[in-house]
PDB file of N, CA and C in Angstrom:
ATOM      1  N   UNK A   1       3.607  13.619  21.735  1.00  0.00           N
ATOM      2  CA  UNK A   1       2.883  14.328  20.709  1.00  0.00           C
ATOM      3  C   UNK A   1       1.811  13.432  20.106  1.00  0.00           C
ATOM      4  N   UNK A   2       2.118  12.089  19.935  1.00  0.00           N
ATOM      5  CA  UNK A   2       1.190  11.180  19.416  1.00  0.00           C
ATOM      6  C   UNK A   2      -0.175  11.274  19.955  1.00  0.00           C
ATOM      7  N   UNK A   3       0.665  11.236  21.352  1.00  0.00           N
ATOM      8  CA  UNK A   3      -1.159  11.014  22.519  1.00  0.00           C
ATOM      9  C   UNK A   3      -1.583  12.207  22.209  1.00  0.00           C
ATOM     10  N   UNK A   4      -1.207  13.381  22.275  1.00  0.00           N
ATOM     11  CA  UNK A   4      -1.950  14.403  21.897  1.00  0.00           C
ATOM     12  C   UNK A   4      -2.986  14.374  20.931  1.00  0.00           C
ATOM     13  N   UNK A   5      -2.437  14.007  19.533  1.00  0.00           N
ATOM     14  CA  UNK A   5      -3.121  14.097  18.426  1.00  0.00           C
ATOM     15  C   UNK A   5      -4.140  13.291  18.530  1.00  0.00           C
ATOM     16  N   UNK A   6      -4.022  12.449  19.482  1.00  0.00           N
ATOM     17  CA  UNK A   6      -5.319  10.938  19.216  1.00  0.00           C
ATOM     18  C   UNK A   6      -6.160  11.368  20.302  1.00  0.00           C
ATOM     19  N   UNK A   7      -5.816  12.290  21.536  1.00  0.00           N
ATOM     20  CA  UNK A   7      -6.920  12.723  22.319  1.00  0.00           C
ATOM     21  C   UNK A   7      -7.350  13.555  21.603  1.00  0.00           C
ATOM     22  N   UNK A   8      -7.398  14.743  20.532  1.00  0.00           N
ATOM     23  CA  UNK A   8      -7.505  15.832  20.154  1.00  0.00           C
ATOM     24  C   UNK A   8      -8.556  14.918  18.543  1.00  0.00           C
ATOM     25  N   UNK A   9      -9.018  14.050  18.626  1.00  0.00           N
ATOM     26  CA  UNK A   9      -9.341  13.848  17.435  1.00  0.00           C
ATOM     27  C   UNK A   9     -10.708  13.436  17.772  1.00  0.00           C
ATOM     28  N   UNK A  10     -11.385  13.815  16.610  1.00  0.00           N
ATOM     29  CA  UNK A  10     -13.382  13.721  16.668  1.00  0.00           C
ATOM     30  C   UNK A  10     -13.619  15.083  17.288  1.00  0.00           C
ATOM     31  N   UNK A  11     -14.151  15.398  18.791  1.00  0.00           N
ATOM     32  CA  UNK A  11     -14.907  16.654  18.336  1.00  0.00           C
ATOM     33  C   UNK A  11     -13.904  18.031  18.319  1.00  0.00           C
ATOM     34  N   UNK A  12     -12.549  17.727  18.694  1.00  0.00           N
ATOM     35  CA  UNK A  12     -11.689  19.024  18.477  1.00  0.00           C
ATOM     36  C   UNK A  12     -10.808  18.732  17.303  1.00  0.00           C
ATOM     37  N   UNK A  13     -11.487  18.130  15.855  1.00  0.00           N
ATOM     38  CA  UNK A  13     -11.072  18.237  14.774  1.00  0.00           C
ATOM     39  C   UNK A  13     -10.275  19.673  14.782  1.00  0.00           C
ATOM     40  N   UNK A  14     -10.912  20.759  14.535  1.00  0.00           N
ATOM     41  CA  UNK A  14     -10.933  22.083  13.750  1.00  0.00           C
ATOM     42  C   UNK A  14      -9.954  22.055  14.510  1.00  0.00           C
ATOM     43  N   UNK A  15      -9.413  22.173  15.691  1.00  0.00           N
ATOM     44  CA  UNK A  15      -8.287  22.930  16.847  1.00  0.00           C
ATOM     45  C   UNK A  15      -7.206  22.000  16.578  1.00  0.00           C
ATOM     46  N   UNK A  16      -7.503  20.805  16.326  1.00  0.00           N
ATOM     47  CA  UNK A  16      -6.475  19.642  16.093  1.00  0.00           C
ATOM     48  C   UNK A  16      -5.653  20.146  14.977  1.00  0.00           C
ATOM     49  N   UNK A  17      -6.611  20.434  14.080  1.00  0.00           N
ATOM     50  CA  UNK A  17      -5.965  20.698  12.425  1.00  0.00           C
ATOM     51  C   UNK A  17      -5.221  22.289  12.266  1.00  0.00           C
ATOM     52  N   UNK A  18      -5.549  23.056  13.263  1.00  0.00           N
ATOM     53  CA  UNK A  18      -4.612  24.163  13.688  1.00  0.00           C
ATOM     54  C   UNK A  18      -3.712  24.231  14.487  1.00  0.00           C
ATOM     55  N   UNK A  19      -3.576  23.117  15.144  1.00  0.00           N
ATOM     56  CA  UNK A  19      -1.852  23.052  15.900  1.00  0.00           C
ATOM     57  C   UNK A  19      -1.463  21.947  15.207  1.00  0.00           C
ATOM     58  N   UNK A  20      -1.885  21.460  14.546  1.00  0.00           N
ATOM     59  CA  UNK A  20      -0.949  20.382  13.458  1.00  0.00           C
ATOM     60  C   UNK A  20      -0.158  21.332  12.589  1.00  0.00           C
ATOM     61  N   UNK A  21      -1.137  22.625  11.888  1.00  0.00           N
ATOM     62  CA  UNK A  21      -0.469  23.095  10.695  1.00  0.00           C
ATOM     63  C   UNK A  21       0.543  24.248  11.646  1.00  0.00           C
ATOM     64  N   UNK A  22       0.257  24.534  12.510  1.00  0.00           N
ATOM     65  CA  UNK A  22       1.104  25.231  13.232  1.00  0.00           C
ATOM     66  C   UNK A  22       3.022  24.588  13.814  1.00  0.00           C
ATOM     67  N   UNK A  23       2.338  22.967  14.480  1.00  0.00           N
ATOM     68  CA  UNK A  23       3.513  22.261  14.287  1.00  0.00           C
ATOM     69  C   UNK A  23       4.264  22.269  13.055  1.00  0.00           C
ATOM     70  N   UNK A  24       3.195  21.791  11.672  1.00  0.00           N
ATOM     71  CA  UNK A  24       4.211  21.691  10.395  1.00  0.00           C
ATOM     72  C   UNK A  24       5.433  22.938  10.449  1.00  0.00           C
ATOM     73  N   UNK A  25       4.455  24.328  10.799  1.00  0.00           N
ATOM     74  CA  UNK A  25       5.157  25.939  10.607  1.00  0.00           C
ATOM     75  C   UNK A  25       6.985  25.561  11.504  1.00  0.00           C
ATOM     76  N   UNK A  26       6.480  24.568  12.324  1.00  0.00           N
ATOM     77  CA  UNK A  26       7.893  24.868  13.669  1.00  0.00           C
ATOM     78  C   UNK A  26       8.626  23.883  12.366  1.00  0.00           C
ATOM     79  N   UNK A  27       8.221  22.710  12.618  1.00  0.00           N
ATOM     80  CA  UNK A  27       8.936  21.731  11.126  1.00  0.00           C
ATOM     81  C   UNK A  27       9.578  22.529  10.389  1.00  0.00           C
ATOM     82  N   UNK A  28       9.148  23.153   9.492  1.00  0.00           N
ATOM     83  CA  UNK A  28       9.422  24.296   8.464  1.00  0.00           C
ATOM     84  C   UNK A  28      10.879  24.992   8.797  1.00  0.00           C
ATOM     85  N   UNK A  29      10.613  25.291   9.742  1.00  0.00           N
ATOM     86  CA  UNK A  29      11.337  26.231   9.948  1.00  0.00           C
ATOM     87  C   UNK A  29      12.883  25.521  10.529  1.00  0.00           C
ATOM     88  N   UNK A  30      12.755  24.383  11.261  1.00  0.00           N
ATOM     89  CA  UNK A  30      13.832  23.849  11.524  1.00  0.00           C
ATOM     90  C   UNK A  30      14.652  22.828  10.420  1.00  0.00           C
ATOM     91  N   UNK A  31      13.645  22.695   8.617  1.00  0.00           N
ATOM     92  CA  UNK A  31      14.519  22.594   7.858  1.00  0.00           C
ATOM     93  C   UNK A  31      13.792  20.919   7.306  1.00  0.00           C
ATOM     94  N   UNK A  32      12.428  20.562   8.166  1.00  0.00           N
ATOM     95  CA  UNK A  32      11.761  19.050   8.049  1.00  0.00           C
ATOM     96  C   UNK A  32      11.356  20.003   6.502  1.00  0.00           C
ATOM     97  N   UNK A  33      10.933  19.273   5.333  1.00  0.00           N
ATOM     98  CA  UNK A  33      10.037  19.254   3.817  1.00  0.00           C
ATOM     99  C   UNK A  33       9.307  18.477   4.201  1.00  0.00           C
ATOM    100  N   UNK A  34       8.377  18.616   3.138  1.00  0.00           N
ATOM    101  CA  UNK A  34       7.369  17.535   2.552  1.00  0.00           C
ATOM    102  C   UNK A  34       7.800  16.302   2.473  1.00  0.00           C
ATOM    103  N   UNK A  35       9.212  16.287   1.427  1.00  0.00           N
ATOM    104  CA  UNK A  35       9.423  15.119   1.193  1.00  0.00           C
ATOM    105  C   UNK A  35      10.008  14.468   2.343  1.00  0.00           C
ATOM    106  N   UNK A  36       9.931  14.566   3.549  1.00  0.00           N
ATOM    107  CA  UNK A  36      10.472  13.785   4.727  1.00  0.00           C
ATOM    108  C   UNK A  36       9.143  13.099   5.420  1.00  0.00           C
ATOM    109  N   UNK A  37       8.185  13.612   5.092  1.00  0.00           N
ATOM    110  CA  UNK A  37       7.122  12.875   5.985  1.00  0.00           C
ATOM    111  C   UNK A  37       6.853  11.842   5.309  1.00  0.00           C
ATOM    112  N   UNK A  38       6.492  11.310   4.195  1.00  0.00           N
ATOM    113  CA  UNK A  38       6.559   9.638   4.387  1.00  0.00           C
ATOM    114  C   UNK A  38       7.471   8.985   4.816  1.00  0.00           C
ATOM    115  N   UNK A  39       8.780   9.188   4.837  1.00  0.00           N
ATOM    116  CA  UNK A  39       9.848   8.176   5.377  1.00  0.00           C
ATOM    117  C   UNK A  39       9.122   8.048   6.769  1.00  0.00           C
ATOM    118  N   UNK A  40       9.064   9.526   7.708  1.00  0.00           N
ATOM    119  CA  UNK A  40       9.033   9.313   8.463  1.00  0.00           C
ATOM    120  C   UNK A  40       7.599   8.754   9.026  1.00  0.00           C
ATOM    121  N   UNK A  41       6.652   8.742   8.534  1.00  0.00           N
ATOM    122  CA  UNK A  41       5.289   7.839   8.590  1.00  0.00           C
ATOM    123  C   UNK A  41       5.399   6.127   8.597  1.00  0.00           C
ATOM    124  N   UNK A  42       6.515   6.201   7.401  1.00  0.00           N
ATOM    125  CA  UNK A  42       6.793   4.434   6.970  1.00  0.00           C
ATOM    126  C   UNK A  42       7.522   4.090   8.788  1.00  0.00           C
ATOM    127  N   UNK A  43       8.448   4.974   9.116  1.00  0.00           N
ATOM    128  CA  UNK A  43       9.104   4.877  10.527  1.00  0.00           C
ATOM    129  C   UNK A  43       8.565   4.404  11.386  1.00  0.00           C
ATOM    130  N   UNK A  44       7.385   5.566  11.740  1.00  0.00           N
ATOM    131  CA  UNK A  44       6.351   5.543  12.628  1.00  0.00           C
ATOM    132  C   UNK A  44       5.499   4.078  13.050  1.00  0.00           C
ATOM    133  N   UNK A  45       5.243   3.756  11.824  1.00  0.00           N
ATOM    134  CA  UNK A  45       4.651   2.784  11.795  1.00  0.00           C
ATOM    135  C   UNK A  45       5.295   1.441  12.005  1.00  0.00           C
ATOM    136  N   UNK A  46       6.137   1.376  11.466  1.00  0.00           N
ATOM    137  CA  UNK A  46       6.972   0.231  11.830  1.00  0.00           C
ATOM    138  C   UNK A  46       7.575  -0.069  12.810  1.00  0.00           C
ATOM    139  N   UNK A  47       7.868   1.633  14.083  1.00  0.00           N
ATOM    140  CA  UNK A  47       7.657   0.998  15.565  1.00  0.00           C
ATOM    141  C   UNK A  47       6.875   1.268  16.530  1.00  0.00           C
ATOM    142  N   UNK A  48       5.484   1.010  15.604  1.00  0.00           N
ATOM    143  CA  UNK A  48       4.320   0.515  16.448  1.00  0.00           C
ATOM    144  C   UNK A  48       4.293  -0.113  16.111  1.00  0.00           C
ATOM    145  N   UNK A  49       4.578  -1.394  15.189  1.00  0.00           N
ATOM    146  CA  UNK A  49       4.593  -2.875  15.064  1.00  0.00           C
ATOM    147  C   UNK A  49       5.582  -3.340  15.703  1.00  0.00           C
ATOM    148  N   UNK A  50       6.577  -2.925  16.043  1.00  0.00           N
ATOM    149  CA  UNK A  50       7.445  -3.807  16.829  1.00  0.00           C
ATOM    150  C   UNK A  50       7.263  -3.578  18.596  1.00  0.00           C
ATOM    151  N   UNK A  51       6.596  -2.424  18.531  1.00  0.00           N
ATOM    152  CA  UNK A  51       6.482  -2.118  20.141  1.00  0.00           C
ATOM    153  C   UNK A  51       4.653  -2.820  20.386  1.00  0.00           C
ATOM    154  N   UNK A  52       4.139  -2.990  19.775  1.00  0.00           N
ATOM    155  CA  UNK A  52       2.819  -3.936  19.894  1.00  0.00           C
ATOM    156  C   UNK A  52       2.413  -5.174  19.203  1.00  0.00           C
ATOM    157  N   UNK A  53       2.633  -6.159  20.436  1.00  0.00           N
ATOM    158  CA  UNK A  53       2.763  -7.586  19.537  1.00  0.00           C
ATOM    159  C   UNK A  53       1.529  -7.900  19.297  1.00  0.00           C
ATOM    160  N   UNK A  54       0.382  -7.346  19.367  1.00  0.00           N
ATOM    161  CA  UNK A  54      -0.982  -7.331  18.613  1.00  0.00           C
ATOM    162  C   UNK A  54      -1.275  -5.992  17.657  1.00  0.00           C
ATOM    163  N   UNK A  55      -0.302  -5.813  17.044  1.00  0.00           N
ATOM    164  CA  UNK A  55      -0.056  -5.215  15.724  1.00  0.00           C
ATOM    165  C   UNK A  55      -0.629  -6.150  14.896  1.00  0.00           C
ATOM    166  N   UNK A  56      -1.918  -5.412  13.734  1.00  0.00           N
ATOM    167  CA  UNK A  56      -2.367  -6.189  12.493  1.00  0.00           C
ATOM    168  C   UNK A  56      -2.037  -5.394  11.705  1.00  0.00           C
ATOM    169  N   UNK A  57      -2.823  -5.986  10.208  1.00  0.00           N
ATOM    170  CA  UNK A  57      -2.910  -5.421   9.285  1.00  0.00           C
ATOM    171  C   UNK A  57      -4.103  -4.115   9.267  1.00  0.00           C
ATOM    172  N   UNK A  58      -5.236  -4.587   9.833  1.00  0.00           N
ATOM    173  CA  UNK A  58      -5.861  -3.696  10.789  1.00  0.00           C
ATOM    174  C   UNK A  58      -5.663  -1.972  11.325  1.00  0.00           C
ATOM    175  N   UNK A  59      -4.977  -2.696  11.887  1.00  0.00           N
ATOM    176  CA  UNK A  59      -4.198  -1.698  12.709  1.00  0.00           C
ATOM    177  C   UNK A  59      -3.083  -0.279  12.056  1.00  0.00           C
ATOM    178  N   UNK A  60      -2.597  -1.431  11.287  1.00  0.00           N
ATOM    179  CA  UNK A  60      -1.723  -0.858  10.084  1.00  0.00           C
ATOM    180  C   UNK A  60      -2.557   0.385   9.478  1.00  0.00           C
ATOM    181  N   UNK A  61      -3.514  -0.248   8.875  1.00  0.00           N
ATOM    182  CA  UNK A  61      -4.594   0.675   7.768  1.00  0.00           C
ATOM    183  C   UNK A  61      -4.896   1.630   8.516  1.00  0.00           C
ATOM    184  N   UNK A  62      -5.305   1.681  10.081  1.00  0.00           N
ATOM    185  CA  UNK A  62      -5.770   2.967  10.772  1.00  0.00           C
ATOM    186  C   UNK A  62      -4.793   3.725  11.122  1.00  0.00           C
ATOM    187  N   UNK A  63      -3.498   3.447  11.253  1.00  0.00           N
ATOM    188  CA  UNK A  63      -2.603   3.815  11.734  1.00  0.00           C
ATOM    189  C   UNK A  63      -1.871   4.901  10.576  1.00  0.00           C
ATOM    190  N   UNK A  64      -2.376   4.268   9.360  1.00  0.00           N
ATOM    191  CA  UNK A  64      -1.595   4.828   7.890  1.00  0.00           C
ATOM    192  C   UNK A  64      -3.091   5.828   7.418  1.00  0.00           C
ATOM    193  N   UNK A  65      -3.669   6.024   7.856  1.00  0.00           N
ATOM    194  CA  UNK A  65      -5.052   6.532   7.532  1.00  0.00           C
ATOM    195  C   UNK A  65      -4.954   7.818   8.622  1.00  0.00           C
ATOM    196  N   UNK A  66      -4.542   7.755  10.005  1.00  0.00           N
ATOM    197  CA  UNK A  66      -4.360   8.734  11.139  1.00  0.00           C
ATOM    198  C   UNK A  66      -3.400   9.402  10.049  1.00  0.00           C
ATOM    199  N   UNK A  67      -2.400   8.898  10.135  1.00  0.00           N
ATOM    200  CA  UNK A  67      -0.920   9.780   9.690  1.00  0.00           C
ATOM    201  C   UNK A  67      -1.250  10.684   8.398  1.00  0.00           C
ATOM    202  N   UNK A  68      -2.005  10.128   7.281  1.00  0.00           N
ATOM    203  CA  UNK A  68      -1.753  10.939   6.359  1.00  0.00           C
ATOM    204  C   UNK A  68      -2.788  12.139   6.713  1.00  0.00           C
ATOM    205  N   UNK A  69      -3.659  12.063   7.439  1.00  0.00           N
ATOM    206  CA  UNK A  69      -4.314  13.452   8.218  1.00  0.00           C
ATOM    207  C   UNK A  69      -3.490  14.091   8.915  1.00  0.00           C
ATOM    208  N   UNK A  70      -2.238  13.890   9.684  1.00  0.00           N
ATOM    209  CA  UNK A  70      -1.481  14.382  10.372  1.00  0.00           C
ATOM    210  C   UNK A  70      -0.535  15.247   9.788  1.00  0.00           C
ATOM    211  N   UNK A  71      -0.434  13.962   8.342  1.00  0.00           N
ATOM    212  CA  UNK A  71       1.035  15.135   7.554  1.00  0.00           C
ATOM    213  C   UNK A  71       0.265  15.648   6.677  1.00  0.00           C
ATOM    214  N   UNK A  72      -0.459  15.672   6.201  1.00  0.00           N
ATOM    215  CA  UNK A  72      -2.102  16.410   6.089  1.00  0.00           C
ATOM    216  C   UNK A  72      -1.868  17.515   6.113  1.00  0.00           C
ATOM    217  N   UNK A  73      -2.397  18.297   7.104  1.00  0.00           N
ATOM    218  CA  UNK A  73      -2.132  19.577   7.927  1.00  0.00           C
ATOM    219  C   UNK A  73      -0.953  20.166   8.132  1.00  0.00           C
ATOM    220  N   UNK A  74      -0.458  19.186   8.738  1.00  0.00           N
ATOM    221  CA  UNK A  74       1.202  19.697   8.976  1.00  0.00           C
ATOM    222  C   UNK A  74       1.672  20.338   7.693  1.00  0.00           C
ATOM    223  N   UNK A  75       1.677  19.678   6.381  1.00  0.00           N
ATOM    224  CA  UNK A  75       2.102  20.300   5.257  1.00  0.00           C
ATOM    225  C   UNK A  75       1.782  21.171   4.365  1.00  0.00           C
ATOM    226  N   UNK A  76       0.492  22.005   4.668  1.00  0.00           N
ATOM    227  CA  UNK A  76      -0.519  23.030   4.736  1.00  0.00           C
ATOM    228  C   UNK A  76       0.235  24.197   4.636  1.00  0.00           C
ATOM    229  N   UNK A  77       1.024  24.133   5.911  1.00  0.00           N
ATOM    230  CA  UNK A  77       2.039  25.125   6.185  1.00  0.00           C
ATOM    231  C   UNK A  77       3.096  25.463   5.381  1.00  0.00           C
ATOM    232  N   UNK A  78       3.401  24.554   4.737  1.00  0.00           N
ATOM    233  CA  UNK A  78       4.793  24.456   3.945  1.00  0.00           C
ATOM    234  C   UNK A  78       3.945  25.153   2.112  1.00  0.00           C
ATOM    235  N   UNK A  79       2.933  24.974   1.997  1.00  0.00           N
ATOM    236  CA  UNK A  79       2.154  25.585   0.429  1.00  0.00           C
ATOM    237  C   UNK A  79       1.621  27.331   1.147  1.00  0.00           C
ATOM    238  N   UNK A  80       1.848  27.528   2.099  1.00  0.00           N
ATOM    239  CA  UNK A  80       1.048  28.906   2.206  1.00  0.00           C
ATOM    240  C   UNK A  80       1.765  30.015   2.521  1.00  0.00           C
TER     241      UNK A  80
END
């Protein structure tokens, strides 16, 4: 799903941001909240630092900058 989202990003913004909020809808429904996506962002991130030993701080910031666009959208679904 990751690779998805990162091929799907720049010029298929708009389509990106409609199967994100569509994913959130499946989320939803199997019982994920709002309040679960930062844990699971803090998660995320922490094993792509252990699975890439040229993990920065860098890296970090883009990585925490992708995600909150991700749960972004995704949580769109959960206010409508």
């Amino acid at each position: 799903m990751v690779d998805s989202v990162i091929d799907m990003l720049g010029p298929n913004a708009d389509m990106l941001s409609e199967v994100l909020i569509d994913m959130g809808r499946t989320h939803n429904q199997r019982g994920v909240r709002l309040e679960h996506y930062p844990a699971f962002g803090i998660a995320l991130i922490e094993a792509f630092r252990k699975l890439d030993k040229h993990f920065t701080r860098e890296t970090e910031l883009c990585w925490r900058h992708v995600y909150l666009g991700v749960s972004s959208d995704m949580g769109k679904s959960a206010i409508q």
